[in-house]
Protein backbone atom coordinates (compact mmCIF):
# COMPACT_ATOMS: atom_id res chain seq x y z
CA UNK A 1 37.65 53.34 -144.85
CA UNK A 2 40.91 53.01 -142.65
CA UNK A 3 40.27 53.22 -138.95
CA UNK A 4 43.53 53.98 -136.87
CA UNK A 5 43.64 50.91 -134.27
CA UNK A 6 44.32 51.00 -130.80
CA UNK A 7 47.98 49.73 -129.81
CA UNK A 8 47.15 48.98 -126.37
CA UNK A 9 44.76 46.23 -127.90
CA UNK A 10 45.46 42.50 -128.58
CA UNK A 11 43.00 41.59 -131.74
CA UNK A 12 42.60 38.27 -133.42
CA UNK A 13 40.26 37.27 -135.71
CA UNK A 14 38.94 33.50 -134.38
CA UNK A 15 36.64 31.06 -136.59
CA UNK A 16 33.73 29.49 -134.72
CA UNK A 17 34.16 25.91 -135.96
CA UNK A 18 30.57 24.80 -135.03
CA UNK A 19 28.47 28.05 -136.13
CA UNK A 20 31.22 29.22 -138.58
CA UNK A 21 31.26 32.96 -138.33
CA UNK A 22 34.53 35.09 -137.66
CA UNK A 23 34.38 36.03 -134.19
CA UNK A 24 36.87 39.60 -132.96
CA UNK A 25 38.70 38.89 -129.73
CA UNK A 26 40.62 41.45 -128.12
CA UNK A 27 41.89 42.13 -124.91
CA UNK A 28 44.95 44.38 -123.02
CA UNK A 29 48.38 43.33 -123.23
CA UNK A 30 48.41 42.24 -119.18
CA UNK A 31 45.84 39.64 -119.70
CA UNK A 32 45.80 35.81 -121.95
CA UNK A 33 44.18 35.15 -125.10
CA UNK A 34 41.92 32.55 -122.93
CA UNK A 35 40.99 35.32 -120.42
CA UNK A 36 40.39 37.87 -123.41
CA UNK A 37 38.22 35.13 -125.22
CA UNK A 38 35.88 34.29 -121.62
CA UNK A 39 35.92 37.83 -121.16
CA UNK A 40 33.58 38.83 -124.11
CA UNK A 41 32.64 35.36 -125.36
CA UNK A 42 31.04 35.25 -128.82
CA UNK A 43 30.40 31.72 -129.29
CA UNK A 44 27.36 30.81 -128.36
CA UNK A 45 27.75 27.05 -129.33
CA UNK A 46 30.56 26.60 -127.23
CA UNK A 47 30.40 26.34 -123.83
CA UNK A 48 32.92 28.80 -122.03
CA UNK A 49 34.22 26.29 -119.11
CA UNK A 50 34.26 23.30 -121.97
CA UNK A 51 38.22 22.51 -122.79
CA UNK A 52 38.04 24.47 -126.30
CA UNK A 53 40.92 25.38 -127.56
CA UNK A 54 42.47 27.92 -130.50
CA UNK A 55 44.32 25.78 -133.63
CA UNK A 56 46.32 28.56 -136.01
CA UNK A 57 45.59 27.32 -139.79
C-alpha cells in the first residue's frame, strides 16, 4: 500500500554491518545525517560515541 511521505523528512535506509538488519534513519532538513543517526540510534552493536561511519555501496 502507498503511504504519502513526509517532505520535511530526510530518510535513508542504513545496513547494520555487525547485526545486519536495515535500520530507517530520518531526521529534519536543519540537522546532519550523524546527528539524525545519534538521535534515534538503532544499532545496538555499535556504540554511538565509537568513530562509525556511513560507506554508500
Amino acid at each position: 500500500m502507498f503511504k504519502e511521505s513526509d517532505s520535511t523528512k530526510i530518510r535513508r535506509v542504513v545496513r547494520d554491518v555487525v547485526e545486519g538488519p536495515e535500520r530507517l534513519v530520518f531526521g529534519s532538513e536543519t540537522v546532519t545525517f550523524r546527528e539524525a543517526c545519534i538521535a534515534s540510534w538503532k544499532f545496538d552493536g555499535v556504540s554511538r560515541k565509537s568513530n562509525w561511519f556511513v560507506k554508500d555501496d
